[in-house]
C-alpha atoms as a PDB file:
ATOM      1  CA  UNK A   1       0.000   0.000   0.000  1.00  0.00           C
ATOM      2  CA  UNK A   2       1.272   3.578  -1.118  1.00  0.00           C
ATOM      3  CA  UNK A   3       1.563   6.297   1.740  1.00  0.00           C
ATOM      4  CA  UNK A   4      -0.838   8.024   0.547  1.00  0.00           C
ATOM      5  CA  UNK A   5      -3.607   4.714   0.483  1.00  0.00           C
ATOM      6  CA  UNK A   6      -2.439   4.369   4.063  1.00  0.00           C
ATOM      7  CA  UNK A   7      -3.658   7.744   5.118  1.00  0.00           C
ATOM      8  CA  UNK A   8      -6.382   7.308   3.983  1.00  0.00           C
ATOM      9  CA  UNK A   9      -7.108   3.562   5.433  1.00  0.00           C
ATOM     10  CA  UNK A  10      -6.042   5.664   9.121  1.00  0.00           C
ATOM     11  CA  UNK A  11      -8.416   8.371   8.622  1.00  0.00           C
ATOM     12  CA  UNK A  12     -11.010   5.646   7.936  1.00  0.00           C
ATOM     13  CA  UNK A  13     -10.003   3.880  11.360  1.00  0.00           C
ATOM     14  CA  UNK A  14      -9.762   6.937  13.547  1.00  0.00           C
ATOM     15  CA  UNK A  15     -13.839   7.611  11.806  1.00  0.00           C
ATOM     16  CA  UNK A  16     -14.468   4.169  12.998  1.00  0.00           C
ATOM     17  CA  UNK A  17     -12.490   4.904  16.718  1.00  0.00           C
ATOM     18  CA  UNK A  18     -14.452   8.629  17.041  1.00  0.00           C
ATOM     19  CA  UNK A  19     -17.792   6.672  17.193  1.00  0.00           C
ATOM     20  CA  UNK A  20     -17.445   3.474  18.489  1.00  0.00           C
ATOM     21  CA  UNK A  21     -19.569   2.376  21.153  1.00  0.00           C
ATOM     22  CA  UNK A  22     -22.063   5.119  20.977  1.00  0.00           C
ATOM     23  CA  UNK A  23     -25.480   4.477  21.026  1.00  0.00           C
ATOM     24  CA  UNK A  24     -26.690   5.332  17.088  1.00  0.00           C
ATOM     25  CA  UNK A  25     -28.444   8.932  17.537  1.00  0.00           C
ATOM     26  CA  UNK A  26     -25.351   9.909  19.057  1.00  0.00           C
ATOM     27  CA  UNK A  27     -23.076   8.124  16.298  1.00  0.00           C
ATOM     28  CA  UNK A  28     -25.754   9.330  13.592  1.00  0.00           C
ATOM     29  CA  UNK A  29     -25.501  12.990  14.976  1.00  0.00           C
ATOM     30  CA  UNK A  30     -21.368  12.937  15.265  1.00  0.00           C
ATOM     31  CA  UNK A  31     -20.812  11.545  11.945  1.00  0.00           C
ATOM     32  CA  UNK A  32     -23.343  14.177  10.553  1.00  0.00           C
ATOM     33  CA  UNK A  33     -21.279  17.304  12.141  1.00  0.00           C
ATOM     34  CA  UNK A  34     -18.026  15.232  10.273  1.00  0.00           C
ATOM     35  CA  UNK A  35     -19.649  15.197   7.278  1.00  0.00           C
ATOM     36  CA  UNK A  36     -20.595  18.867   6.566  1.00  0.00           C
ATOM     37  CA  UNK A  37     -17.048  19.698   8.249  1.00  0.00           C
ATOM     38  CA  UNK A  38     -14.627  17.189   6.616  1.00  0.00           C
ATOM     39  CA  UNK A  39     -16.867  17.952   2.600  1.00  0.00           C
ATOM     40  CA  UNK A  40     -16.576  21.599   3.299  1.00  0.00           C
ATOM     41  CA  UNK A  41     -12.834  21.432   3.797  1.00  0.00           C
ATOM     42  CA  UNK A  42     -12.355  18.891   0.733  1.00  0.00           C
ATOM     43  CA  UNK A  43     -14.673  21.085  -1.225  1.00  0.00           C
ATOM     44  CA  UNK A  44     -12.077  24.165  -0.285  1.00  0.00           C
ATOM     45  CA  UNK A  45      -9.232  22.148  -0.928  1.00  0.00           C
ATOM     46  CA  UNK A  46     -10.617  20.946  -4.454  1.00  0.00           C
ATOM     47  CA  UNK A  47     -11.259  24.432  -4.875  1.00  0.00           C
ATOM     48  CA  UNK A  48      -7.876  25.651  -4.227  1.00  0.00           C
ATOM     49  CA  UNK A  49      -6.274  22.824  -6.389  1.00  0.00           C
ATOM     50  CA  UNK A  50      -8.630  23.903  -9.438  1.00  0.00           C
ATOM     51  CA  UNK A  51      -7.982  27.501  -9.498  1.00  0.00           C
ATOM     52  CA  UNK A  52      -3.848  26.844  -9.061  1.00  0.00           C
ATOM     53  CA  UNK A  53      -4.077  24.993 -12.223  1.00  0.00           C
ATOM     54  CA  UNK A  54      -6.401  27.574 -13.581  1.00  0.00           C
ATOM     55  CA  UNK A  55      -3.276  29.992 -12.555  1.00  0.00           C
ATOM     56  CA  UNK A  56      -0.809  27.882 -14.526  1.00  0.00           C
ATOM     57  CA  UNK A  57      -2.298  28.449 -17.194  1.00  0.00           C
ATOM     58  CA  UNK A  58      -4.155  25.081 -17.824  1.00  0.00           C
ATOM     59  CA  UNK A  59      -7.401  25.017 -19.612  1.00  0.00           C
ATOM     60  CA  UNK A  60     -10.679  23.387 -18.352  1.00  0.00           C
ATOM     61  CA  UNK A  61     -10.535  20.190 -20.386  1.00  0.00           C
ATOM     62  CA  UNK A  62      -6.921  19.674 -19.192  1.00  0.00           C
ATOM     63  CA  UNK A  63      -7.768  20.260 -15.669  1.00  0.00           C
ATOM     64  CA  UNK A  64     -11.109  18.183 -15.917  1.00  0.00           C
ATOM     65  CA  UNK A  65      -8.185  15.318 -17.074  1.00  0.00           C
ATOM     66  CA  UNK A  66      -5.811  16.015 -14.683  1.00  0.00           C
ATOM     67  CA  UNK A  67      -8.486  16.152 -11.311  1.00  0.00           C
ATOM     68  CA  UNK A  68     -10.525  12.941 -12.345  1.00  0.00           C
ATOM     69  CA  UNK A  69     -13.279  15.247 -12.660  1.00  0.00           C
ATOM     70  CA  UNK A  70     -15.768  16.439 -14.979  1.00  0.00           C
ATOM     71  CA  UNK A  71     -15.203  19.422 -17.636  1.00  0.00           C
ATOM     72  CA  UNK A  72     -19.014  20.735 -15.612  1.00  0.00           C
ATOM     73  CA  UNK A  73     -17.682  20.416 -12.378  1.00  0.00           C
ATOM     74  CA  UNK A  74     -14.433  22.326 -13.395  1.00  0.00           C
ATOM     75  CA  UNK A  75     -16.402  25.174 -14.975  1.00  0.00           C
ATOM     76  CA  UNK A  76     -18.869  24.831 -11.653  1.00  0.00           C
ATOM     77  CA  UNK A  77     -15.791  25.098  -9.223  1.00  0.00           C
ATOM     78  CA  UNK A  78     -14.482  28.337 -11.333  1.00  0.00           C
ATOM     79  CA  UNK A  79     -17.869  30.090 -11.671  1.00  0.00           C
ATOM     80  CA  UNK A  80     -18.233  30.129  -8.514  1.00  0.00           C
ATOM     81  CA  UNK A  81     -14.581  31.597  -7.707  1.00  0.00           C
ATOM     82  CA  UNK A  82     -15.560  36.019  -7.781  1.00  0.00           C
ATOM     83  CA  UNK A  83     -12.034  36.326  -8.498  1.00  0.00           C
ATOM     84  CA  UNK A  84     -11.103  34.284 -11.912  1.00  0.00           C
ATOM     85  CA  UNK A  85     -12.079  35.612 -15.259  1.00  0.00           C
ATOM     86  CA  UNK A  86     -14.326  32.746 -17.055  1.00  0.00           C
ATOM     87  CA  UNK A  87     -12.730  31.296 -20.433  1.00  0.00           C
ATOM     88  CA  UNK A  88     -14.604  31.096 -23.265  1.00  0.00           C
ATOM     89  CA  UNK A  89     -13.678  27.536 -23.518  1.00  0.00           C
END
């Protein structure tokens, strides 16, 4: 397993540590506050990644390739950014 698989194989554990033994509205309500915390940060991080490729120079369709997401999504993530300048592609 690459370094990177096994970070992400711990953060799965220390998920499955943070609610173990808790009764299920507790678990349910703890993994909800994770959720909207941990996808807003991804989301920002995604984010960030996008519009430094968008900085280099790199066009949607290239980014799109590069993230393992979709040419929408990239033009979603920029649209959304006040600060970059859309391309006409």
């Amino acid at each position: 397993m690459d370094d990177r698989a096994e970070e992400v194989q711990r953060v799965l554990e220390a998920i499955d540590a943070l609610t173990e033994g808790e009764p299920p509205e507790a678990r349910a309500k703890r993994l909800t506050e994770l959720l909207k915390s941990v996808g807003e940060k991804v989301r920002r991080e995604r984010r960030d990644a996008v519009l430094e490729m968008v900085a280099r120079g790199m066009s949607y369709r290239q980014i799109a390739d590069a993230s393992g997401i979709s040419f929408g999504r990239v033009r979603q993530i920029i649209a959304d950014d006040p600060d970059v300048k859309p391309s006409a592609e």
